[in-house]
N, C-alpha and C. Protein backbone atom coordinates (compact mmCIF):
# COMPACT_ATOMS: atom_id res chain seq x y z
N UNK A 1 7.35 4.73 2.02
CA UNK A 1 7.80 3.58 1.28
C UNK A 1 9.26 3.79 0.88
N UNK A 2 10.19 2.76 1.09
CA UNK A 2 11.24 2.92 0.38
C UNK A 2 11.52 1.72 -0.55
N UNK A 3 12.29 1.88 -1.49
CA UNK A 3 13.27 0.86 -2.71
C UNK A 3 14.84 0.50 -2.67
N UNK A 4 14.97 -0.29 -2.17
CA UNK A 4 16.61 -0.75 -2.69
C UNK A 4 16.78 -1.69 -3.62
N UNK A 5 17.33 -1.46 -4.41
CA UNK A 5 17.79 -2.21 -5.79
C UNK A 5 18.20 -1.63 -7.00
N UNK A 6 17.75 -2.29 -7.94
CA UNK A 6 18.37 -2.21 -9.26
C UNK A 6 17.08 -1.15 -10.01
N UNK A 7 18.08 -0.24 -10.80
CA UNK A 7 16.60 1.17 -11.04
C UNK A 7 17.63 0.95 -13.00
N UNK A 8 16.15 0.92 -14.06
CA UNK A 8 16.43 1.18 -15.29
C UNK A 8 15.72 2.41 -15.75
N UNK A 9 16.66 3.69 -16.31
CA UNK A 9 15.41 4.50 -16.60
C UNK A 9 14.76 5.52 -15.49
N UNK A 10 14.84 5.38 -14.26
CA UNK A 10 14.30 5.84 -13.25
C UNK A 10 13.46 5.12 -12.88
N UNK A 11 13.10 3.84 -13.62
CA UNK A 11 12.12 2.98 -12.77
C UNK A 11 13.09 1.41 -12.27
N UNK A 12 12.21 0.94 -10.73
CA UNK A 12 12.39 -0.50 -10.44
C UNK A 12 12.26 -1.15 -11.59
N UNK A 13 13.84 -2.23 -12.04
CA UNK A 13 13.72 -2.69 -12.83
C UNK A 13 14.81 -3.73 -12.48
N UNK A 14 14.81 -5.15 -12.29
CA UNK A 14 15.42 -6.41 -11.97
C UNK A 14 15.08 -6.68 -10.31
N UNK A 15 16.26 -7.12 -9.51
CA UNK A 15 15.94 -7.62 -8.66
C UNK A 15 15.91 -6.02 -7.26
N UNK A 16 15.05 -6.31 -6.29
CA UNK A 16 15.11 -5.65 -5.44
C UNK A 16 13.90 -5.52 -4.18
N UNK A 17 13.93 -4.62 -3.47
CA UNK A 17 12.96 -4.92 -2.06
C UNK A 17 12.64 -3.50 -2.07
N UNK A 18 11.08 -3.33 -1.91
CA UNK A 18 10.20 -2.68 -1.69
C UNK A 18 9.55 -2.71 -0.49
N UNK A 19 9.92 -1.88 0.90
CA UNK A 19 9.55 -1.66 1.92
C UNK A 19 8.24 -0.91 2.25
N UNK A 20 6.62 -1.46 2.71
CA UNK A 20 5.88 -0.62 2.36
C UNK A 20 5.32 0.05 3.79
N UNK A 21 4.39 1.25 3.85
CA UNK A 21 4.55 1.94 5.26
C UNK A 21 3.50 0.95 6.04
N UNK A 22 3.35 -0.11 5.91
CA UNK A 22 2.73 -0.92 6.94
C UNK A 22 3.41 -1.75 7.27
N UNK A 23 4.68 -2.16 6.96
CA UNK A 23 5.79 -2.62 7.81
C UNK A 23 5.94 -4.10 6.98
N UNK A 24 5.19 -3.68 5.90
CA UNK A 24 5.28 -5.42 5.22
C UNK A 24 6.10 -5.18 4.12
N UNK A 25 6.87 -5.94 3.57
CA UNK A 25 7.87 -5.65 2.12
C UNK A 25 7.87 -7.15 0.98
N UNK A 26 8.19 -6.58 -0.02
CA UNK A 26 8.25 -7.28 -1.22
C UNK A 26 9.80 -7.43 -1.59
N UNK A 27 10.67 -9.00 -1.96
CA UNK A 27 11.79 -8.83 -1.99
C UNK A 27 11.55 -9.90 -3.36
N UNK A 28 11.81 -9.41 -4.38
CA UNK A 28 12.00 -10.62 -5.57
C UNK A 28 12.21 -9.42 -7.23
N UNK A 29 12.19 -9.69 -7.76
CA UNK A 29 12.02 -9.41 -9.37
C UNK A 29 10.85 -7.87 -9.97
N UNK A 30 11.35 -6.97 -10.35
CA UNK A 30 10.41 -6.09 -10.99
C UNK A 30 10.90 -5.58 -12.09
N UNK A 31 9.78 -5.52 -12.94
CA UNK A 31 10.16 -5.06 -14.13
C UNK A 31 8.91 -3.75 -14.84
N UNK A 32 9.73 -3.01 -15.27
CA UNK A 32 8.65 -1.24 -15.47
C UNK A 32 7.78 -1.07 -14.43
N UNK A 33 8.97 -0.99 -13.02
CA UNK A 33 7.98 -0.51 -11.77
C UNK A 33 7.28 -1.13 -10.89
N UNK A 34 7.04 -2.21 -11.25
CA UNK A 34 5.90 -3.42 -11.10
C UNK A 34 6.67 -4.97 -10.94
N UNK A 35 5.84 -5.37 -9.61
CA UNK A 35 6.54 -6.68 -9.25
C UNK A 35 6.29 -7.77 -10.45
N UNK A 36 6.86 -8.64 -10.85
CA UNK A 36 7.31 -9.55 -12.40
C UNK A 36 7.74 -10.11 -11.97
N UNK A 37 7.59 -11.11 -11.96
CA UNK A 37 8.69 -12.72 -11.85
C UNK A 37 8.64 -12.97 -10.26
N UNK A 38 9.86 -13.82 -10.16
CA UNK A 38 9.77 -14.61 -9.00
C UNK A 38 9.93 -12.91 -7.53
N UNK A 39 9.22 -13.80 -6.66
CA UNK A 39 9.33 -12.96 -5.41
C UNK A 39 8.92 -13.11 -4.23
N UNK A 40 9.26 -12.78 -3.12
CA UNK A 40 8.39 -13.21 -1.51
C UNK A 40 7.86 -11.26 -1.23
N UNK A 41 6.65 -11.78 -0.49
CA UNK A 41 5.85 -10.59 0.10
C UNK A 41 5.89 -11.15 1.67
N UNK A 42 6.41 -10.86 2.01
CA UNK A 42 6.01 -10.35 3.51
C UNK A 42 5.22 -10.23 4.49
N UNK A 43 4.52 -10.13 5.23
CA UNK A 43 3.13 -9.60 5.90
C UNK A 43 3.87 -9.86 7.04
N UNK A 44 3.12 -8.55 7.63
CA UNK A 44 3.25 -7.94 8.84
C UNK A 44 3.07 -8.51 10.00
N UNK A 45 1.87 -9.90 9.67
CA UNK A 45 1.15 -10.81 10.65
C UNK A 45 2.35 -12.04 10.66
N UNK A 46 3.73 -11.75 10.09
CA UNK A 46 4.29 -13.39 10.00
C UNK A 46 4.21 -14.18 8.61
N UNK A 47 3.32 -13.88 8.14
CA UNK A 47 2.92 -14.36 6.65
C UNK A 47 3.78 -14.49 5.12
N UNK A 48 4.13 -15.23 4.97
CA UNK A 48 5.33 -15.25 3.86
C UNK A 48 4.38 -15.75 2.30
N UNK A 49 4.74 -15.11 1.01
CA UNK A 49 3.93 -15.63 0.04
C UNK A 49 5.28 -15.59 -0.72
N UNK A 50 6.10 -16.67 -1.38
CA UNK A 50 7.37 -17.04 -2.23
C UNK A 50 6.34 -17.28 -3.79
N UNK A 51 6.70 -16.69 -4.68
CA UNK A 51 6.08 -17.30 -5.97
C UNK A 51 6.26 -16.51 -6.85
N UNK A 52 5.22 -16.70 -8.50
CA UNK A 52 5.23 -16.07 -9.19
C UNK A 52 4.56 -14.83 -9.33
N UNK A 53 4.66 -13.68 -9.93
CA UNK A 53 4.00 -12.27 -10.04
C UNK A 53 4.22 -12.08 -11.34
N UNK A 54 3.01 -11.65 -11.84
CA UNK A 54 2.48 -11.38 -13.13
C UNK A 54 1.90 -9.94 -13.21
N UNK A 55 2.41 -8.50 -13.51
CA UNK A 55 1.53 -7.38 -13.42
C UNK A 55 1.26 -6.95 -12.26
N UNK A 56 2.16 -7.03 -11.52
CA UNK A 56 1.84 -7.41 -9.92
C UNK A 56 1.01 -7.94 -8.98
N UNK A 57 0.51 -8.65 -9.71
CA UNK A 57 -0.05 -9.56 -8.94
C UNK A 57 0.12 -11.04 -8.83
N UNK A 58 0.07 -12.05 -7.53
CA UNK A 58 0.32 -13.35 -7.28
C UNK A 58 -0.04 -13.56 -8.21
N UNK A 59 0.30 -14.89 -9.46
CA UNK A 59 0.02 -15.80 -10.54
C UNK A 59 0.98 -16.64 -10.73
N UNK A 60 0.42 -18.00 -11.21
CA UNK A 60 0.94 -19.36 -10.97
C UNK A 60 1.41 -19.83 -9.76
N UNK A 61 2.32 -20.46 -10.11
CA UNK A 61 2.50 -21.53 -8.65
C UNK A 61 3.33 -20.51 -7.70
N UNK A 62 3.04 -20.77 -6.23
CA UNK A 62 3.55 -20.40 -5.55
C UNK A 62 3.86 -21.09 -3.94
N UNK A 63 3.97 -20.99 -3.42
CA UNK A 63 3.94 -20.90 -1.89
C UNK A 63 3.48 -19.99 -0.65
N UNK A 64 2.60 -20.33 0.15
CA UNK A 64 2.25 -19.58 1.19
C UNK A 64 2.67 -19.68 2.49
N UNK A 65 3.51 -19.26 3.85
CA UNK A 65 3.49 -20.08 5.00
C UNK A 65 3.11 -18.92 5.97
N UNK A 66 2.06 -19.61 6.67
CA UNK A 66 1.05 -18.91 7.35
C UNK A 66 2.49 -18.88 8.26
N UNK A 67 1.89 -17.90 9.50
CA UNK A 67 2.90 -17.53 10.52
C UNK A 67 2.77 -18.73 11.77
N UNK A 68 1.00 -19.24 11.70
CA UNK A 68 1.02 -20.64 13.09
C UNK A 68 1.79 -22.18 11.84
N UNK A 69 2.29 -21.99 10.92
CA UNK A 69 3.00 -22.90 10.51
C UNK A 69 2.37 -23.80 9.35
N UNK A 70 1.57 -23.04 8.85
CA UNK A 70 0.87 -24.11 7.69
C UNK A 70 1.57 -23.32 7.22
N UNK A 71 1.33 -24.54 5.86
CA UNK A 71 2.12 -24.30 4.25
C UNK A 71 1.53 -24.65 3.77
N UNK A 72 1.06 -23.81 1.98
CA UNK A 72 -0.22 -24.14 1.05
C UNK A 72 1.01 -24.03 -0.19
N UNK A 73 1.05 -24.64 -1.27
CA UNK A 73 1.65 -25.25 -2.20
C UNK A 73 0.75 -24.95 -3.54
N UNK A 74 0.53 -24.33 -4.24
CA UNK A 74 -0.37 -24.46 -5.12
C UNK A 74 -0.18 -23.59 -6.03
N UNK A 75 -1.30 -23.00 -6.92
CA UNK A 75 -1.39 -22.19 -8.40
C UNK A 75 -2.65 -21.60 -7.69
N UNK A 76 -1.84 -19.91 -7.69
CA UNK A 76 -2.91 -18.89 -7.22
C UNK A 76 -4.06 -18.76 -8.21
């Protein structure tokens, strides 16, 4: 796994991208280590998820776009 960005403390803290060893990455907002706020995840299959992160995990509204071209709009 690697990190480029902004480090407070020794931890991910504001904006930056988290490269993970399955070839998928996280590029948006972390705060104490942990993805927070706005951000896109990646997937390996093509798969894009743009939205909010709460504790790291997807919460509230976001966006999904599958890789054959759908788009889902909604509150995870």
């Amino acid at each position: 796994m690697q990190y480029e960005g902004e480090w407070v403390q020794g931890r991910k803290e504001g904006l930056g991208t988290h490269y993970y060893h399955n070839s998928e990455s996280y590029s948006g907002q972390f705060v104490a280590d942990i993805r927070h706020g706005f951000g896109r995840y990646f997937f390996n299959n093509g798969d894009v998820y743009a939205g909010e992160w709460v504790d790291d995990r997807r919460t509230g509204r976001g966006t999904f776009y599958h890789a054959n071209g759908d788009i889902f709009v909604g509150e995870c």
